[in-house]
C-alpha atoms as a PDB file:
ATOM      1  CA  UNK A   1      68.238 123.425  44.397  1.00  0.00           C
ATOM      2  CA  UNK A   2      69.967 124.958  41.380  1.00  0.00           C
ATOM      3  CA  UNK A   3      72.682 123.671  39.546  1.00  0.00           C
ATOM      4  CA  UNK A   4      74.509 123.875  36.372  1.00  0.00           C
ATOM      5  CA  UNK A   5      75.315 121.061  33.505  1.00  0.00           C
ATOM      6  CA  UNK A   6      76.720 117.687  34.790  1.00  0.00           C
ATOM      7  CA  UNK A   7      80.307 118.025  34.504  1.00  0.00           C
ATOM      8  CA  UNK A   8      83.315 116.218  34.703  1.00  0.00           C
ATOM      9  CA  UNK A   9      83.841 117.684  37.825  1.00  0.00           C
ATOM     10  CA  UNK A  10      80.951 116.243  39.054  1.00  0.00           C
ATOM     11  CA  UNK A  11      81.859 112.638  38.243  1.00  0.00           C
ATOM     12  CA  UNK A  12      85.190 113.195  40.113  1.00  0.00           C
ATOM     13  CA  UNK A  13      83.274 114.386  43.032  1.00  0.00           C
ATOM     14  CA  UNK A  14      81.161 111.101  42.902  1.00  0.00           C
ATOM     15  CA  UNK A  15      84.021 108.587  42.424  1.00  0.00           C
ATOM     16  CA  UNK A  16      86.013 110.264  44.937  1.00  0.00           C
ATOM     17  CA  UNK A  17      83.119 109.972  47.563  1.00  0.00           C
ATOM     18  CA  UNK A  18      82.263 105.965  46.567  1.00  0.00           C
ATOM     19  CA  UNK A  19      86.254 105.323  46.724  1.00  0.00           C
ATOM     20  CA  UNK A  20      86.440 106.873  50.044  1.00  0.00           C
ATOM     21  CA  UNK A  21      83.394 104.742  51.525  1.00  0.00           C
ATOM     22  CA  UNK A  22      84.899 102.118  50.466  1.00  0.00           C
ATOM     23  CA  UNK A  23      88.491 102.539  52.143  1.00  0.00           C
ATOM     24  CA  UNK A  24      86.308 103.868  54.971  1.00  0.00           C
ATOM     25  CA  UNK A  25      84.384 100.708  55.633  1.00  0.00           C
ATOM     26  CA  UNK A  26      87.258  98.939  54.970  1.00  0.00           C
ATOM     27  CA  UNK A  27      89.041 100.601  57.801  1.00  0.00           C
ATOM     28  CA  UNK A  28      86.026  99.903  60.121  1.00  0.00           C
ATOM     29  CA  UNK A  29      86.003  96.384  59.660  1.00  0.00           C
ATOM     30  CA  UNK A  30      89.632  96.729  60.553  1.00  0.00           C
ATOM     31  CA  UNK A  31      88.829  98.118  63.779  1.00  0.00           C
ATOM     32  CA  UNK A  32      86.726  95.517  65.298  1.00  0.00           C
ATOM     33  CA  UNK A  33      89.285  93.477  64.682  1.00  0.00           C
ATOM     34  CA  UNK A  34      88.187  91.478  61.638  1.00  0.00           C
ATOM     35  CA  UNK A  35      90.927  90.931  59.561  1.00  0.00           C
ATOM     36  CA  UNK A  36      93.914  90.590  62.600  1.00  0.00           C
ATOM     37  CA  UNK A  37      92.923  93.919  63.477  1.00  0.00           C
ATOM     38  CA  UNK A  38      92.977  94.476  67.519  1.00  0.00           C
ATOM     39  CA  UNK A  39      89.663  96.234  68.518  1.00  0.00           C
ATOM     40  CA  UNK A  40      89.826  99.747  69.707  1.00  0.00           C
ATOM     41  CA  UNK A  41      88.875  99.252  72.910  1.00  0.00           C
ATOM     42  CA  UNK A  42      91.890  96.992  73.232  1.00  0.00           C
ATOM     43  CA  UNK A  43      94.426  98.852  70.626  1.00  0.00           C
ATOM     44  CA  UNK A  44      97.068 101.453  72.081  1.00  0.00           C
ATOM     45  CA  UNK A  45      97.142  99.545  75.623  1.00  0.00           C
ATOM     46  CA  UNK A  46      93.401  99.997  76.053  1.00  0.00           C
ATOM     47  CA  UNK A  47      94.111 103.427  76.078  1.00  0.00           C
ATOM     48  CA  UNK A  48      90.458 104.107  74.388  1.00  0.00           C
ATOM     49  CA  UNK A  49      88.646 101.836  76.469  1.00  0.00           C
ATOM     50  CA  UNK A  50      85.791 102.567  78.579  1.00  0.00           C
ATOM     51  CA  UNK A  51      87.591 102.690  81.736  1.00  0.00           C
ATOM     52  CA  UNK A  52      90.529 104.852  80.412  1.00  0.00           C
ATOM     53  CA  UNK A  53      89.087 108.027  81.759  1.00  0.00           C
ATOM     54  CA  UNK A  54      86.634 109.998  83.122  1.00  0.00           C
ATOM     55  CA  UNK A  55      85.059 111.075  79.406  1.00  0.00           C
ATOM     56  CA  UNK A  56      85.309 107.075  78.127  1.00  0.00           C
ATOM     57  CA  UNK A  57      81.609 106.598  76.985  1.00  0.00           C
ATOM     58  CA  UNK A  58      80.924 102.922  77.948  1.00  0.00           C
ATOM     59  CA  UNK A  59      80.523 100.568  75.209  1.00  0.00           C
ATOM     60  CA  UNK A  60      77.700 100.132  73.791  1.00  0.00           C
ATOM     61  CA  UNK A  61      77.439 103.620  72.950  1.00  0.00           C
ATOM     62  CA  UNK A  62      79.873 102.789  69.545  1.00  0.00           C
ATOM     63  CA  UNK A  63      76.928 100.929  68.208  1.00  0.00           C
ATOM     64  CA  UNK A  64      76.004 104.125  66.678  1.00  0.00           C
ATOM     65  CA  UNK A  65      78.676 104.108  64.256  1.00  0.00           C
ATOM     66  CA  UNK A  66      76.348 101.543  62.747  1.00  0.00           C
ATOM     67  CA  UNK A  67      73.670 104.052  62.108  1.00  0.00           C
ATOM     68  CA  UNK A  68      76.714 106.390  61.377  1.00  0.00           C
ATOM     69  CA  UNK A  69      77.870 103.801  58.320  1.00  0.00           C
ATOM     70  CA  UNK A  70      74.906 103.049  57.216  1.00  0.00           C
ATOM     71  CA  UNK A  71      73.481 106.506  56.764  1.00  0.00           C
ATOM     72  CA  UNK A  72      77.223 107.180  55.265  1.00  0.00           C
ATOM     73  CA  UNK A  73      76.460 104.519  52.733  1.00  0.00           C
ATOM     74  CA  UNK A  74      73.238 105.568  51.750  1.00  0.00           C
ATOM     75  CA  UNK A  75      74.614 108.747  51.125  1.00  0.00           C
ATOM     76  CA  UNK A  76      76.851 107.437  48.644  1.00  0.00           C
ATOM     77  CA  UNK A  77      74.123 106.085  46.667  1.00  0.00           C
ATOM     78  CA  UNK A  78      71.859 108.871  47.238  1.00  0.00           C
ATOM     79  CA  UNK A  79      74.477 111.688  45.733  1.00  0.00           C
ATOM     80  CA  UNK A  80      74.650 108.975  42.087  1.00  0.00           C
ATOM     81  CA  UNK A  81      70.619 109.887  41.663  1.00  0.00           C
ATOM     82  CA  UNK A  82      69.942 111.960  38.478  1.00  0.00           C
ATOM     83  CA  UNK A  83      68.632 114.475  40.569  1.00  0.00           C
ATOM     84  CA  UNK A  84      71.873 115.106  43.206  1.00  0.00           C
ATOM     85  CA  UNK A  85      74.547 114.875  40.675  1.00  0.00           C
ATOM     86  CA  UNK A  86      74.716 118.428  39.527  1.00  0.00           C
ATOM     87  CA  UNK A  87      73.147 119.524  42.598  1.00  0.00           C
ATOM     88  CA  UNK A  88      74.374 122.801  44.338  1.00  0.00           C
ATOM     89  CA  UNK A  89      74.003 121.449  47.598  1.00  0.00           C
ATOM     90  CA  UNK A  90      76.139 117.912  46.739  1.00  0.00           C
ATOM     91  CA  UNK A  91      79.018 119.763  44.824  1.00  0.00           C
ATOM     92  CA  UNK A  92      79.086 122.050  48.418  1.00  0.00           C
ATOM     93  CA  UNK A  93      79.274 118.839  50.705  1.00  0.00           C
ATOM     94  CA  UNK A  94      80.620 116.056  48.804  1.00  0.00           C
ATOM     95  CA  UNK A  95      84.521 116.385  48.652  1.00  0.00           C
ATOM     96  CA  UNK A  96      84.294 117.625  52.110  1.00  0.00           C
ATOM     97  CA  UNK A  97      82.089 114.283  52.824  1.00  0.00           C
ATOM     98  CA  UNK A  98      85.332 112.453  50.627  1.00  0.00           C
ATOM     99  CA  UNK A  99      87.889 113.768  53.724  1.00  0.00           C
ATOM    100  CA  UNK A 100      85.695 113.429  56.543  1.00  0.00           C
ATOM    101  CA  UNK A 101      85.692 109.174  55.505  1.00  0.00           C
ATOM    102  CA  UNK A 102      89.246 109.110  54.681  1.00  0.00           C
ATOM    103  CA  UNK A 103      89.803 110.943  57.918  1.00  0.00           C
ATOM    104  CA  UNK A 104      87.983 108.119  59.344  1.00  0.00           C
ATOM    105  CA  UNK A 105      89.839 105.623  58.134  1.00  0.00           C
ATOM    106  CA  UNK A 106      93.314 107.453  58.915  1.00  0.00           C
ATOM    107  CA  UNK A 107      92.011 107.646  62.809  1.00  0.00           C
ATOM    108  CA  UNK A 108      91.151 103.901  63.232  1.00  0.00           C
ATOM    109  CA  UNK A 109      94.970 103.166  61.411  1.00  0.00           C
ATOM    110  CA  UNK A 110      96.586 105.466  63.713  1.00  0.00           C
ATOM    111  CA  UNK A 111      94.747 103.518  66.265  1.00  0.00           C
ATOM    112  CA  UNK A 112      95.727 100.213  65.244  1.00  0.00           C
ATOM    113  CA  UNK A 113      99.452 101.713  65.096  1.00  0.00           C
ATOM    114  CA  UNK A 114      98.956 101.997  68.676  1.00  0.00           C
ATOM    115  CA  UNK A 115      99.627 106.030  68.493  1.00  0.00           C
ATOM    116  CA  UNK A 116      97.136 107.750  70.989  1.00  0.00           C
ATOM    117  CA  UNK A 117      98.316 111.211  70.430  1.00  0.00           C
ATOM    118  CA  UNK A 118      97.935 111.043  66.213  1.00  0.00           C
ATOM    119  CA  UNK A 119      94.647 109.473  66.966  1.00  0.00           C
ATOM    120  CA  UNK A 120      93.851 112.895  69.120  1.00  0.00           C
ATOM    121  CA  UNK A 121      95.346 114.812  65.928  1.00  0.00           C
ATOM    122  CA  UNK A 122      93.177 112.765  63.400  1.00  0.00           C
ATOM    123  CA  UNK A 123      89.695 112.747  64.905  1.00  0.00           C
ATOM    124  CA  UNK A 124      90.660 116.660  65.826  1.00  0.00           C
ATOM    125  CA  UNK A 125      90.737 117.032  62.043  1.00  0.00           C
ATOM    126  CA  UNK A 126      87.903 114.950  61.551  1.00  0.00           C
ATOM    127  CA  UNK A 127      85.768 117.682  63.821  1.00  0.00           C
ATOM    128  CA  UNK A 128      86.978 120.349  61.419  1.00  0.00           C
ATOM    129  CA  UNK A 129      85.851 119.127  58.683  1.00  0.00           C
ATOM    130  CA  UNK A 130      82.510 118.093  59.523  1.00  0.00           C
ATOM    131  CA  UNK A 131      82.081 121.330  61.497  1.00  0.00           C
ATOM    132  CA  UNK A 132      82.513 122.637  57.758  1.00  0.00           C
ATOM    133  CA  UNK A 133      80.297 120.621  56.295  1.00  0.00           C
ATOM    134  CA  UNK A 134      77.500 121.137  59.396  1.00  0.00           C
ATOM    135  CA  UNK A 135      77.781 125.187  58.428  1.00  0.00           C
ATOM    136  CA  UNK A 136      77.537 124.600  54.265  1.00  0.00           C
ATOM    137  CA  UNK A 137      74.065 122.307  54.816  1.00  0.00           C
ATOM    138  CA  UNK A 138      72.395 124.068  58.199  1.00  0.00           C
ATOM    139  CA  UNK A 139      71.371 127.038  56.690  1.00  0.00           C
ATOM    140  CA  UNK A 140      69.783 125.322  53.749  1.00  0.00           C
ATOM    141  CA  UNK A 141      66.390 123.232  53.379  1.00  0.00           C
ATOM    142  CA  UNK A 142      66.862 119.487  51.686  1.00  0.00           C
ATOM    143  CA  UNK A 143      65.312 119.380  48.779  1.00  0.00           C
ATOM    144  CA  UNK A 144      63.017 116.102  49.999  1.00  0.00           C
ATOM    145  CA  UNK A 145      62.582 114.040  52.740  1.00  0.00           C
ATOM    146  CA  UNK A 146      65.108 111.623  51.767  1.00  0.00           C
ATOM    147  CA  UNK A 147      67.609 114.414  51.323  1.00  0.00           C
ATOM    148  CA  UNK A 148      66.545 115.575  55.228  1.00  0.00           C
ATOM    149  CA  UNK A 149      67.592 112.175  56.374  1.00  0.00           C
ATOM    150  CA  UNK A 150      70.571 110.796  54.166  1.00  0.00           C
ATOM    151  CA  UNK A 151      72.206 114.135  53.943  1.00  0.00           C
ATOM    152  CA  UNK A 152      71.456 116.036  56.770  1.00  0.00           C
ATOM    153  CA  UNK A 153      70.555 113.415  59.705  1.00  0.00           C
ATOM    154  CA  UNK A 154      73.293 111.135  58.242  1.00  0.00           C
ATOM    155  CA  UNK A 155      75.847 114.375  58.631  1.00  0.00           C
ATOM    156  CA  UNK A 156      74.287 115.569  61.694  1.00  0.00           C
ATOM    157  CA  UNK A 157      75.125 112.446  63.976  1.00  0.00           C
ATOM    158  CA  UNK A 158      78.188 111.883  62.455  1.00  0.00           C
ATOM    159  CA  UNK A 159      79.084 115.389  64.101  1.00  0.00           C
ATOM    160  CA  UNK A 160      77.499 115.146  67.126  1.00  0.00           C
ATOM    161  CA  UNK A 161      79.534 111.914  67.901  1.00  0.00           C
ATOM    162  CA  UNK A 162      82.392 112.910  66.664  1.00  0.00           C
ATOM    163  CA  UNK A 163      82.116 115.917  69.425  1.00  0.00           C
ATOM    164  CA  UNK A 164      81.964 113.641  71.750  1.00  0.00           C
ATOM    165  CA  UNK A 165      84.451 111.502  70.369  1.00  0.00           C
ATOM    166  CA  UNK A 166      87.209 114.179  70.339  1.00  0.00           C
ATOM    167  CA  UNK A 167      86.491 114.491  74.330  1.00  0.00           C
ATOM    168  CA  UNK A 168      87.483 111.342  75.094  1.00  0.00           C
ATOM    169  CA  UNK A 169      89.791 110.645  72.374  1.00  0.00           C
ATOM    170  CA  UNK A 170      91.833 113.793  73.661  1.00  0.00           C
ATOM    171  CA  UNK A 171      91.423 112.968  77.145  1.00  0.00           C
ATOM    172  CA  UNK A 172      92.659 109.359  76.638  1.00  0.00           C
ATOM    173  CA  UNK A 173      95.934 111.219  74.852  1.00  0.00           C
ATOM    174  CA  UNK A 174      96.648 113.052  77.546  1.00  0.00           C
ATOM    175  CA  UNK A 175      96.175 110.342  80.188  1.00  0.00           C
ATOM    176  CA  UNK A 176      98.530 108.081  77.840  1.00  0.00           C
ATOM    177  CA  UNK A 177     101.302 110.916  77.762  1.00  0.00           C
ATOM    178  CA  UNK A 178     100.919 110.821  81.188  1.00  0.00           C
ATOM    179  CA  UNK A 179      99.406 114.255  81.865  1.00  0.00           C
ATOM    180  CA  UNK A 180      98.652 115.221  85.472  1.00  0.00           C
ATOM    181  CA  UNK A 181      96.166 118.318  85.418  1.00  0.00           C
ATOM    182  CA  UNK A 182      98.468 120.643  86.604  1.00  0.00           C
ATOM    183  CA  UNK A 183      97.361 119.070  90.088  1.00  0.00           C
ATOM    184  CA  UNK A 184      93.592 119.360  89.361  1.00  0.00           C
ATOM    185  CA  UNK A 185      91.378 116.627  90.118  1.00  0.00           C
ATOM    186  CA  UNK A 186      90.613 114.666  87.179  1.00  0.00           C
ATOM    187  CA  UNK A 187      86.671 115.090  87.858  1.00  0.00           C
ATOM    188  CA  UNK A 188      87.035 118.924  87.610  1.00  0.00           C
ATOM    189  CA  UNK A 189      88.306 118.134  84.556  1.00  0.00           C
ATOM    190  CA  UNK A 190      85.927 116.547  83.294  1.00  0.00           C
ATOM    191  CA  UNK A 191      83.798 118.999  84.752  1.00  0.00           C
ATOM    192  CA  UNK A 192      85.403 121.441  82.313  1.00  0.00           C
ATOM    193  CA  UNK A 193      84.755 119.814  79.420  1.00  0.00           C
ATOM    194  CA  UNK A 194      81.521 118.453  79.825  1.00  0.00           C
ATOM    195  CA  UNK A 195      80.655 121.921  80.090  1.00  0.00           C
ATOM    196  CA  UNK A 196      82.371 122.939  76.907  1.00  0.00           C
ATOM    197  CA  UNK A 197      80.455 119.851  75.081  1.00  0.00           C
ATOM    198  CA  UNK A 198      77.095 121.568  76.539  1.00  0.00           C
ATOM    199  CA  UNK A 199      77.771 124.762  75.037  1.00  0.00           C
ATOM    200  CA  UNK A 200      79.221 123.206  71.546  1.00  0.00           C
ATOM    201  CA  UNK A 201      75.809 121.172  71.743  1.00  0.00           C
ATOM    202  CA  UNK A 202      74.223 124.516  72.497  1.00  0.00           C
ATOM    203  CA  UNK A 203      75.557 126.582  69.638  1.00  0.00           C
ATOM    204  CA  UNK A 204      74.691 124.090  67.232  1.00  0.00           C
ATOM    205  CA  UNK A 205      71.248 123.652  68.284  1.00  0.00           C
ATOM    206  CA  UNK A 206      71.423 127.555  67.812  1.00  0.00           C
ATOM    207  CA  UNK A 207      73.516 127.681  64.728  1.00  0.00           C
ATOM    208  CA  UNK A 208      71.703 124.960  63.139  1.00  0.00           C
ATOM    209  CA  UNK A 209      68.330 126.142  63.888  1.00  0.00           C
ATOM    210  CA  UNK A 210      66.660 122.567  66.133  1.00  0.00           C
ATOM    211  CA  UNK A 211      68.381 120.239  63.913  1.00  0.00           C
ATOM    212  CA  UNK A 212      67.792 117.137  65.420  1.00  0.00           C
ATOM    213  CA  UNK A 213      69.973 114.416  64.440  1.00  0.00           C
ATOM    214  CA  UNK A 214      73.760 115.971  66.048  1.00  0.00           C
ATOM    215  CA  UNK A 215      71.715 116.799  69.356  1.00  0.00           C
ATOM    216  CA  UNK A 216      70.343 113.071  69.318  1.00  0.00           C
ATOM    217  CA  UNK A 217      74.333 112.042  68.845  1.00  0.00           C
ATOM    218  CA  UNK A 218      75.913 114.401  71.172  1.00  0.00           C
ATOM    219  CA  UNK A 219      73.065 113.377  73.906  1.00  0.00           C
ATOM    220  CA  UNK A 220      73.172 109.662  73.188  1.00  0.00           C
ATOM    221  CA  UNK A 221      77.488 110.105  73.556  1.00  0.00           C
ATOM    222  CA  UNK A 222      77.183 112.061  76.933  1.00  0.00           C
ATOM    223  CA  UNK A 223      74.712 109.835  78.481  1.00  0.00           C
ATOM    224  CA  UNK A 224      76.716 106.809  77.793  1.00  0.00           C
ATOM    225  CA  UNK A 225      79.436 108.683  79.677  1.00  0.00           C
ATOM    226  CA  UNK A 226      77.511 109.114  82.802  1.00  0.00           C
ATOM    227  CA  UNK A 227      76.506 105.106  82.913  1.00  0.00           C
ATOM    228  CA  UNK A 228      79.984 104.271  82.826  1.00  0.00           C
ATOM    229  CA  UNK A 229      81.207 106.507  85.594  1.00  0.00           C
ATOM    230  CA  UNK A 230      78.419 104.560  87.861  1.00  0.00           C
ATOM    231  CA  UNK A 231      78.436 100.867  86.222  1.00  0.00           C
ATOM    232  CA  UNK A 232      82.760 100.201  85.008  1.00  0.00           C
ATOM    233  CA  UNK A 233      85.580 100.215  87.025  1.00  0.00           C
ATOM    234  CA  UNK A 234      86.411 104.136  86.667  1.00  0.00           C
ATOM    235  CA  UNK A 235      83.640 105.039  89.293  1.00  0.00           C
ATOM    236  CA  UNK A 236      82.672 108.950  89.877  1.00  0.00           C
ATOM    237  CA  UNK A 237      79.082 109.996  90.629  1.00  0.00           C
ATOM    238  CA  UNK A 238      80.099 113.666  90.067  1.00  0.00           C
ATOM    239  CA  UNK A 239      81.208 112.843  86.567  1.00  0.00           C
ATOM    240  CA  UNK A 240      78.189 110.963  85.795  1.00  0.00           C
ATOM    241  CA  UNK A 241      75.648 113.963  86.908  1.00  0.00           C
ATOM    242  CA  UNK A 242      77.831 116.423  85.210  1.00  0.00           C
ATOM    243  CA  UNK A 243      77.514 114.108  81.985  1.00  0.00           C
ATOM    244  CA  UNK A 244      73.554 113.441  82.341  1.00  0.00           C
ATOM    245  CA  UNK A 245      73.364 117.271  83.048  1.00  0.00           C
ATOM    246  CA  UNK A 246      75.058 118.176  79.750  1.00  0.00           C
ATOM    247  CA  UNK A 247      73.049 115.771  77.618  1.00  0.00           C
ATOM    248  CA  UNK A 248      70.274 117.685  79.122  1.00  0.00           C
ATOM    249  CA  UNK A 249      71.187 120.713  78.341  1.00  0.00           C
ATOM    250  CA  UNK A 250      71.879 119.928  74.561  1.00  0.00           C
ATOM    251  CA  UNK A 251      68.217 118.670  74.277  1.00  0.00           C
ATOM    252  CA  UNK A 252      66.677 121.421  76.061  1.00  0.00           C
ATOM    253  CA  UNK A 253      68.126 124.176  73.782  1.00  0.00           C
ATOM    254  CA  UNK A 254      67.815 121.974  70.800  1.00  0.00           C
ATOM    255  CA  UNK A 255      63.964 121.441  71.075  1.00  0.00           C
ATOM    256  CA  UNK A 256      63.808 124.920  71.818  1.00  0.00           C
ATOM    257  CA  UNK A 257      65.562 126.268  68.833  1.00  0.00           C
ATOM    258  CA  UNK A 258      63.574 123.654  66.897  1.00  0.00           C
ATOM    259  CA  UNK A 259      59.973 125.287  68.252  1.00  0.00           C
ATOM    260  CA  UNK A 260      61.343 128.809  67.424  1.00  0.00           C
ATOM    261  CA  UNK A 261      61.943 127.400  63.948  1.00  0.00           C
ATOM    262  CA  UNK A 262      58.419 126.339  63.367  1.00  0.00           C
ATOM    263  CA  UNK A 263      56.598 129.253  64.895  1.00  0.00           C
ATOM    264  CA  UNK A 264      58.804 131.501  62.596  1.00  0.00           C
ATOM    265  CA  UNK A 265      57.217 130.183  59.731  1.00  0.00           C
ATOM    266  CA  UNK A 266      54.058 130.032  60.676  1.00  0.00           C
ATOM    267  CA  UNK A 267      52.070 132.760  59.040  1.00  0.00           C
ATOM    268  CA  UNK A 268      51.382 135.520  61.485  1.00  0.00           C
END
């Protein structure tokens, strides 16, 4: 990767990424309720638990947030090595890295505040910005191994939850605001944007050439979706096949992309 001289600049960038891990972390401890904290699934009336709507991924699927964290941290340390701190690639990602955790933080406060519809606002911004970061690193190789899987597995699950996060987070806003589908069933709805989640899984699978790691997040989101429309209270088969389907989808095209990739650079 080239770079240039180690700069001030540089040390900004890495402060500015360690401070906002920190305030991160700190806001995720928050919100499982360490601290006096309520837990999400109970902040905001419950209005993010798994039986708030149709898109509520049941709960176990938020123990990936501690892959999420700990790839986050380890990405922290990993852009302080001698060889990332002038790097091209880190001075393209990290301030963008520095908003995506403070975002994080800001969602799980808006949470605790008990304001659905900010929350829809934050984690909407969130998805911008790591959308951002997803197109700076797909088009470029890691420089290592470790860079493949701190920087660009760490990054890529992070966005592929967050996809799937947005879903329900938005859905749960409308719900709360009391929202009534312009008369639609609720399961078409879903319908609708399941199918919109396949096709963002799909264009990043594309876009990103097979990258695993936001297909693994995006599929491990939806599928959790589907087992809570057939094992919590909010019960729709339809919704749960729709769900499975999607996550099916996303692999599909992702494994394909990813065999494309390989045969293109095998010699002829």
């Amino acid at each position: 990767m080239g770079s240039q001289g180690y700069s001030g600049r540089d040390l900004a960038r890495q402060l500015t990424v360690t401070a906002s891990f920190i305030i991160c972390i700190a806001g995720s401890v928050i919100g499982v309720g360490v601290f006096g904290g309520t837990p999400i699934a109970e902040a905001a009336g419950g209005a993010l638990s798994a039986d708030a709507t149709y898109l509520a991924p049941a709960s176990p699927a938020f123990s990936i947030w501690s892959v999420i964290y700990t790839g986050l941290g380890a990405y922290t340390i990993y852009q302080w090595l001698p060889s990332q701190r002038a790097s091209s690639r880190q001075r393209r990602l990290g301030w963008l890295v520095s908003a995506s955790l403070v975002l994080n933080a800001a969602w799980i406060l808006s949470v605790q505040a008990g304001s659905v519809p900010l929350s829809a606002v934050v984690i909407a911004a969130l998805l911008v910005v790591l959308a951002l970061i997803f197109a700076r690193y797909a088009r470029s190789r890691p420089d290592s191994l470790l860079g493949a899987v701190v920087v660009d597995g760490t990054l890529g699950l992070y966005l592929g939850w967050v996809c799937v996060a947005v879903c329900a987070n938005i859905a749960s806003a409308l719900t709360d605001g009391g929202f009534d589908g312009f008369g639609l069933d609720p399961v078409v709805w879903a319908g609708i944007v399941l199918a919109a989640a396949a096709a963002v899984g799909v264009g990043l699978a594309l876009y990103g050439r097979g990258r695993l790691a936001p297909a693994a997040a995006l599929a491990w989101g939806l599928s959790w979706i589907a087992v809570s429309r057939v094992n919590g209270e909010l019960l729709s088969t339809p919704t749960a096949v729709m769900a499975a389907a999607a996550a099916a989808v996303i692999v599909v095209a992702t494994v394909g992309a990813r065999v494309a990739e390989i045969r293109r650079h095998q010699p002829a």
